[in-house]
C-alpha atoms as a PDB file:
ATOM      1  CA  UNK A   1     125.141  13.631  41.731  1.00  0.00           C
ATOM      2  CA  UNK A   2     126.046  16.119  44.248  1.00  0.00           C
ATOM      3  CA  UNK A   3     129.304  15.514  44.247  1.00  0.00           C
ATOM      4  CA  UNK A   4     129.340  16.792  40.548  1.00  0.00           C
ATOM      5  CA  UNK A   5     127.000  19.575  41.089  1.00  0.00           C
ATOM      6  CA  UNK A   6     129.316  20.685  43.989  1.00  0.00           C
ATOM      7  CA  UNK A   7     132.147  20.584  41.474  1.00  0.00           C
ATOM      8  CA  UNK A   8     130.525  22.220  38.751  1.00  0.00           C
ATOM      9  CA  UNK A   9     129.471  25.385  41.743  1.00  0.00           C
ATOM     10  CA  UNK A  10     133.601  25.411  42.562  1.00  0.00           C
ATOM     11  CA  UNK A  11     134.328  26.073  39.390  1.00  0.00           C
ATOM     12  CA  UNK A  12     132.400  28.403  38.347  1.00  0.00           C
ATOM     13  CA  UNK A  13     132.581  30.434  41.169  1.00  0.00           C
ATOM     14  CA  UNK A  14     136.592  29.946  41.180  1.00  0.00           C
ATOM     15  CA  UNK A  15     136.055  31.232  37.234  1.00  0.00           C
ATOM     16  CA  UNK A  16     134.219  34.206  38.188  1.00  0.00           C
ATOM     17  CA  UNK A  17     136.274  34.581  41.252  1.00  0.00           C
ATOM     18  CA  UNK A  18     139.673  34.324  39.008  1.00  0.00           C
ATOM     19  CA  UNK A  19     137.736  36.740  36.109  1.00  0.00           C
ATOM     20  CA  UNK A  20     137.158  39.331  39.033  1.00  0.00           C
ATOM     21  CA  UNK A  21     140.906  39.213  40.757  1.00  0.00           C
ATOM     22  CA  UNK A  22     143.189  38.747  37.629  1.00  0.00           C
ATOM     23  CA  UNK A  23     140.768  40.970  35.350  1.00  0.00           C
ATOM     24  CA  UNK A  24     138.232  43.382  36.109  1.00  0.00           C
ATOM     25  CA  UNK A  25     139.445  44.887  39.277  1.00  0.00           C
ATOM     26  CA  UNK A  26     142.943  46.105  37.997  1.00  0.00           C
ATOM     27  CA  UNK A  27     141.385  47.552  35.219  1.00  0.00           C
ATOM     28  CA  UNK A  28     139.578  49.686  37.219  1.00  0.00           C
ATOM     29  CA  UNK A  29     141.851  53.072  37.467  1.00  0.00           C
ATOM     30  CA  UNK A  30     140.633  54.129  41.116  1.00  0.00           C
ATOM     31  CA  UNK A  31     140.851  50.961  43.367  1.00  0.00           C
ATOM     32  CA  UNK A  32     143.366  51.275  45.895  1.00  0.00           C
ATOM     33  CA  UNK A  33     144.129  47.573  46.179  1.00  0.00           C
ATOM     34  CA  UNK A  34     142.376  44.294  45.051  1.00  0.00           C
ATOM     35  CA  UNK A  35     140.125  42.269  46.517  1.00  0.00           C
ATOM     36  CA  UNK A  36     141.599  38.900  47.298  1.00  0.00           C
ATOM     37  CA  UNK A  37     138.443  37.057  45.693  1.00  0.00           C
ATOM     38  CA  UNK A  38     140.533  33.758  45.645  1.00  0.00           C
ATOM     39  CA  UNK A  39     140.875  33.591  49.184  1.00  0.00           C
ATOM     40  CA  UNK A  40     137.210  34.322  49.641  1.00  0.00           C
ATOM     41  CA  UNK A  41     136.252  31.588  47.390  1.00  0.00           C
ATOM     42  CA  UNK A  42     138.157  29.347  49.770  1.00  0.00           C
ATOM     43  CA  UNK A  43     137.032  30.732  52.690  1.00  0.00           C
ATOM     44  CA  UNK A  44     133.330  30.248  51.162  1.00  0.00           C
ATOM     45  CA  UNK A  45     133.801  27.076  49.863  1.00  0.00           C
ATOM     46  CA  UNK A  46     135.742  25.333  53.153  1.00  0.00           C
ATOM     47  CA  UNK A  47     132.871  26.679  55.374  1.00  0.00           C
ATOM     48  CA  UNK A  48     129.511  25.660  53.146  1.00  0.00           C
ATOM     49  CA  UNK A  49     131.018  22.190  51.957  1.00  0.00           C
ATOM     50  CA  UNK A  50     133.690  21.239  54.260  1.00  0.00           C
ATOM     51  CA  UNK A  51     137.472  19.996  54.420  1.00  0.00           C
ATOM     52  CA  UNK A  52     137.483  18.021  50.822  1.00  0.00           C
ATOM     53  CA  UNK A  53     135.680  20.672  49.160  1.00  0.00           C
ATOM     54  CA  UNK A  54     138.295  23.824  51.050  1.00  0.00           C
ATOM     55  CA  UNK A  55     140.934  21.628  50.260  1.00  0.00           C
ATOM     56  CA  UNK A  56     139.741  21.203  46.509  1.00  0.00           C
ATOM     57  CA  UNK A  57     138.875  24.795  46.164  1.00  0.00           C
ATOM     58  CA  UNK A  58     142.527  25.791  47.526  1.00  0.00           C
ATOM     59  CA  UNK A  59     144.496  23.827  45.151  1.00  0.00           C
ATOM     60  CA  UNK A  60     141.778  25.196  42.119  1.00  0.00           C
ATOM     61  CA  UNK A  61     142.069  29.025  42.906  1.00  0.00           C
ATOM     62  CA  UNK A  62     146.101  28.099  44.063  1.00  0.00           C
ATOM     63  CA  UNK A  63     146.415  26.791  40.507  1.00  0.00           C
ATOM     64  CA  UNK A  64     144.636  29.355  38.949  1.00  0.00           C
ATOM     65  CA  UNK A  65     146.851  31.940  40.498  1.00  0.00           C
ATOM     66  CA  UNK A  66     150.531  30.549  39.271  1.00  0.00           C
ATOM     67  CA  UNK A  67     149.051  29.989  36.141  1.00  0.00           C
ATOM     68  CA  UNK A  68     147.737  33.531  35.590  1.00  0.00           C
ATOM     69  CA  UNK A  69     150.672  35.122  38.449  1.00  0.00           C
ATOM     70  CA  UNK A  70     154.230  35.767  37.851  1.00  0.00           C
ATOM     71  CA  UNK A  71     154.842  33.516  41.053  1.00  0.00           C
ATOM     72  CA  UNK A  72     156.477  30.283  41.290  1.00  0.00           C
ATOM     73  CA  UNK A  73     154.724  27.221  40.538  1.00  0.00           C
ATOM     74  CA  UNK A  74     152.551  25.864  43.512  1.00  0.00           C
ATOM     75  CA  UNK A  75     153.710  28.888  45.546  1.00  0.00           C
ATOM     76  CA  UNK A  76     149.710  30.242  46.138  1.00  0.00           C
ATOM     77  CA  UNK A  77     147.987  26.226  45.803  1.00  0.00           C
ATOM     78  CA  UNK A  78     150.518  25.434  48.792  1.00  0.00           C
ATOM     79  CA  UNK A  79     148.413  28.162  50.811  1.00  0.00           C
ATOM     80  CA  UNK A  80     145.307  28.453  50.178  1.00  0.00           C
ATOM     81  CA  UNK A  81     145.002  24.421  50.117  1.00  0.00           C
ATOM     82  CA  UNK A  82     145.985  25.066  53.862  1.00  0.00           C
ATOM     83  CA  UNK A  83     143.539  27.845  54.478  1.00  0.00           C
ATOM     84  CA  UNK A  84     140.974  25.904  52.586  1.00  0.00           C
ATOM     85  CA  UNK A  85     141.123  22.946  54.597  1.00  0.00           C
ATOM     86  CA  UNK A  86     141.437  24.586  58.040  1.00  0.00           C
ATOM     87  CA  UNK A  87     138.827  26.126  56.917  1.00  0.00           C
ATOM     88  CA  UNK A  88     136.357  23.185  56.590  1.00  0.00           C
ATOM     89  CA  UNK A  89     137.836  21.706  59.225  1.00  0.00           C
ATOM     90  CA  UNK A  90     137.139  24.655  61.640  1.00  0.00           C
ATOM     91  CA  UNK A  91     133.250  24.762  59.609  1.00  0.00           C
ATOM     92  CA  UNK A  92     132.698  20.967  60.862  1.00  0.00           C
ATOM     93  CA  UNK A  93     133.161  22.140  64.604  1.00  0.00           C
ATOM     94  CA  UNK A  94     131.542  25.237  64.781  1.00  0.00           C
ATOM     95  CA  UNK A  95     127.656  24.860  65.906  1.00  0.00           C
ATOM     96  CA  UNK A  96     126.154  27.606  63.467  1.00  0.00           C
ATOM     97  CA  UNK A  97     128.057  30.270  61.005  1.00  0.00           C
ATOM     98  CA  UNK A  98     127.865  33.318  62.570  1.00  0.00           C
ATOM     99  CA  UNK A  99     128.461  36.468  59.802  1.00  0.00           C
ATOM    100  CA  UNK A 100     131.237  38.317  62.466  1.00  0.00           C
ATOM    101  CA  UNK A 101     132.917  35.028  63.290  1.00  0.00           C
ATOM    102  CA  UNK A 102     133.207  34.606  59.784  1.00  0.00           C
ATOM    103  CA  UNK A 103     134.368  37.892  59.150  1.00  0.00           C
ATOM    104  CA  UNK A 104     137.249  37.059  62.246  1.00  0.00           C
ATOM    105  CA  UNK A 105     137.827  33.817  60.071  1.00  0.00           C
ATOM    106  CA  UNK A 106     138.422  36.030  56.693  1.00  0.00           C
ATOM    107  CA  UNK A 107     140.756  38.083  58.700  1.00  0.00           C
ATOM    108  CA  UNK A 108     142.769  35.586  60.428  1.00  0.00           C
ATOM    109  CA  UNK A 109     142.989  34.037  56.588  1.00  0.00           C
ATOM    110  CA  UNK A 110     143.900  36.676  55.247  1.00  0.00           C
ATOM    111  CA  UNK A 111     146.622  37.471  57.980  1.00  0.00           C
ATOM    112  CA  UNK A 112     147.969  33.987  57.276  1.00  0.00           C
ATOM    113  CA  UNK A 113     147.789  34.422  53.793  1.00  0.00           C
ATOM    114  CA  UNK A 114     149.773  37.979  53.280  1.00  0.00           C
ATOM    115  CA  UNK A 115     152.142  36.341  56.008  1.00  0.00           C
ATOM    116  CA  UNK A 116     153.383  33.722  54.066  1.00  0.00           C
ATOM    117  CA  UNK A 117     153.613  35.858  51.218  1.00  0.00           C
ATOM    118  CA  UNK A 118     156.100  38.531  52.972  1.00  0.00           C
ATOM    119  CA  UNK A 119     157.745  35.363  54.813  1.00  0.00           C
ATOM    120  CA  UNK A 120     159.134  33.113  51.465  1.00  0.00           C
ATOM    121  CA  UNK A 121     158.740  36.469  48.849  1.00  0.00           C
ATOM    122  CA  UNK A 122     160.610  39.046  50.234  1.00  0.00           C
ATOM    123  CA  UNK A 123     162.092  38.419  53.263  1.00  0.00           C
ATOM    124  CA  UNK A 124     163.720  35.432  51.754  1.00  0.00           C
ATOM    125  CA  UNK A 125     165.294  37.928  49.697  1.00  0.00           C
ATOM    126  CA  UNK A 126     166.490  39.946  52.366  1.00  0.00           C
ATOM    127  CA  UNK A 127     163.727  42.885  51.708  1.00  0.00           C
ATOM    128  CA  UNK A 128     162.292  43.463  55.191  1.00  0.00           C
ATOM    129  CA  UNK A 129     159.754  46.268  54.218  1.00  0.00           C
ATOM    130  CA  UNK A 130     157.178  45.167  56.622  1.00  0.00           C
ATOM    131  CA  UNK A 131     155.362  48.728  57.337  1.00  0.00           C
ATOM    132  CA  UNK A 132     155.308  49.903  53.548  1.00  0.00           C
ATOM    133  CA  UNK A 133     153.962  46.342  52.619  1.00  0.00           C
ATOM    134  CA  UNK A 134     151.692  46.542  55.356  1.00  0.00           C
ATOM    135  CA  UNK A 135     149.791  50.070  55.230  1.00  0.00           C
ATOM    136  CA  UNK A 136     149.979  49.997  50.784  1.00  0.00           C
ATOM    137  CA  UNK A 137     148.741  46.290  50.608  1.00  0.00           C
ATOM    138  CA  UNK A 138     147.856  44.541  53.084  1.00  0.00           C
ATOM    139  CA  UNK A 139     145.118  46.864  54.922  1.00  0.00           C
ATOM    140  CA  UNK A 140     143.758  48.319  51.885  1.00  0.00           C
ATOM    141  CA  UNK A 141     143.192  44.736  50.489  1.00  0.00           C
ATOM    142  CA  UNK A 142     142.023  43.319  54.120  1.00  0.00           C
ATOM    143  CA  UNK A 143     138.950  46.040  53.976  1.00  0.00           C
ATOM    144  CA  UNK A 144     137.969  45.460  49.772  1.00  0.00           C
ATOM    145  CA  UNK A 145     138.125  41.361  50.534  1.00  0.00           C
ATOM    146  CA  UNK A 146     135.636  42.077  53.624  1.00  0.00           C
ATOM    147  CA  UNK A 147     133.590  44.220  51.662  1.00  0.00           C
ATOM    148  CA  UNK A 148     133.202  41.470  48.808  1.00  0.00           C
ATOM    149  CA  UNK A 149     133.055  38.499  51.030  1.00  0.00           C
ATOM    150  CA  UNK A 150     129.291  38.807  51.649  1.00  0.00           C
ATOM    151  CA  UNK A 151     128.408  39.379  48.230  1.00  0.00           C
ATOM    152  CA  UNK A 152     130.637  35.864  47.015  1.00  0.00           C
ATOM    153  CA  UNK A 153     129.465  34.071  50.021  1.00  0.00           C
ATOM    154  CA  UNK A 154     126.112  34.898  49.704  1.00  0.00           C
ATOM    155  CA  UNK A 155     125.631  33.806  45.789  1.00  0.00           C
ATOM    156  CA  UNK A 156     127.231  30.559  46.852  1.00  0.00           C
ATOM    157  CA  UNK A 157     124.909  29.695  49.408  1.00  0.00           C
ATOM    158  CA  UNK A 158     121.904  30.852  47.335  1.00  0.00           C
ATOM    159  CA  UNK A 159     123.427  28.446  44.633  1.00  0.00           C
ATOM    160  CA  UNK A 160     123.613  25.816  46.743  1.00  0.00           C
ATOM    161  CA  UNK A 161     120.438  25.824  48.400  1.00  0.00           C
ATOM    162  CA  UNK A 162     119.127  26.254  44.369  1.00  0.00           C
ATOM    163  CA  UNK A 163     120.348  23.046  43.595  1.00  0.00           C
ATOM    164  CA  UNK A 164     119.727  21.085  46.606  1.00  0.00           C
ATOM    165  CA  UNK A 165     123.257  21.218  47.636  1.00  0.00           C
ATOM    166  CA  UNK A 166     123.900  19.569  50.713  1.00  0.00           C
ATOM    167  CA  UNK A 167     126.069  22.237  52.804  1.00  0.00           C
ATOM    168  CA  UNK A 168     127.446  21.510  55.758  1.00  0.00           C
ATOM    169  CA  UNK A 169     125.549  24.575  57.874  1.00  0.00           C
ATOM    170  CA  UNK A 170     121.705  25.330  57.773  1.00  0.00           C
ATOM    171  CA  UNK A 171     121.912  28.525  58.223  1.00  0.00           C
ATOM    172  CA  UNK A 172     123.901  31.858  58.430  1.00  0.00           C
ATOM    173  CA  UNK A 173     122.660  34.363  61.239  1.00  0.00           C
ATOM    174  CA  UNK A 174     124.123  37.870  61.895  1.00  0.00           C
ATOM    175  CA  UNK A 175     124.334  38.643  65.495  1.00  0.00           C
END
C-alpha cells in the first residue's frame, strides 16, 4: 500500500511540478529565469524515498520534459534519472538531512544538470557561449530553484508524514 501511495505523491507532485515549470512561471512577464522545479522534484523525491523512488521520479519529470520540450527524446529522462538516483543513493548514506547540505546537493545537481545541457546541446554544435549561457541562465535559474526548493520539499515531506509514508530520513534540521 505504500508503494502506491508513494506513487500516487510522485505524481502529483511531478504534475504540479511540470504545471509550475512548463506553465505558470513563463507566463509571468517579470521572472528573470525559471525555476527548475523538475530537478527539485528529483532532488526531493531521491532524498525522502530513496534510489528506486529518485530513479522513478527522474525518468517521470525526464519524460515529462521531452514530451512538453522541443528537446530530443530521452535527452532530459537520461539526466535527471542519474541525478535522481545519486540522489537516493547519496540520501541512504547520509546520517540526517541537513537543510545547507541539501542546498550544496541542489547546487551540485543543478551544476551537473546545466552541464550536460551546454555539453551535448550546444557545444556539440560547435556554439561555445559558455559566459553568456552562464550569467543569462544558469545563475539566475540556480538562485529561483533554491528559493523554491524549500517550499516543494517541504509539502512533500508534510505529505508524506500525512499519509504515513515511510521516508527514508526522520527528520530535517537546519543548522
Amino acid at each position: 500500500m505504500h508503494g502506491i501511495k508513494r506513487f500516487l505523491v510522485l505524481l502529483i507532485s511531478a504534475a504540479f511540478c511540470g504545471l509550475m515549470q512548463l506553465l505558470v512561471f513563463p507566463s509571468i512577464p517579470y521572472l528573470v529565469a525559471i525555476p527548475n522545479m523538475m530537478l527539485i522534484e528529483v532532488v526531493s523525491a531521491g532524498f525522502l524515498f530513496g534510489r528506486k523512488i529518485g530513479l522513478l521520479a527522474g525518468v517521470i519529470c525526464g519524460l515529462t520534459l521531452d514530451i512538453l520540450g522541443t528537446g530530443t527524446p530521452g535527452f532530459y529522462t537520461l539526466i535527471l534519472s542519474w541525478l535522481g538516483y545519486g540522489d537516493g543513493f547519496l540520501s541512504e548514506k547520509m546520517e540526517s538531512e541537513i537543510i545547507p547540505v541539501l542546498y550544496v546537493i541542489l547546487i551540485v545537481n543543478e551544476f551537473l544538470y546545466h552541464l550536460y545541457v551546454y555539453v551535448f546541446a550546444f557545444l556539440i554544435r560547435m556554439k561555445f557561449s559558455f559566459v553568456p549561457y552562464f550569467t543569462k541562465t544558469v545563475f539566475p535559474e540556480f538562485l529561483l530553484t533554491l528559493v523554491f526548493f524549500l517550499f516543494v520539499y517541504g509539502i512533500l515531506i508534510f505529505v508524506s508524514k500525512r499519509w504515513d509514508l515511510k521516508v527514508n530520513k526522520g527528520e530535517v534540521r537546519v543548522v
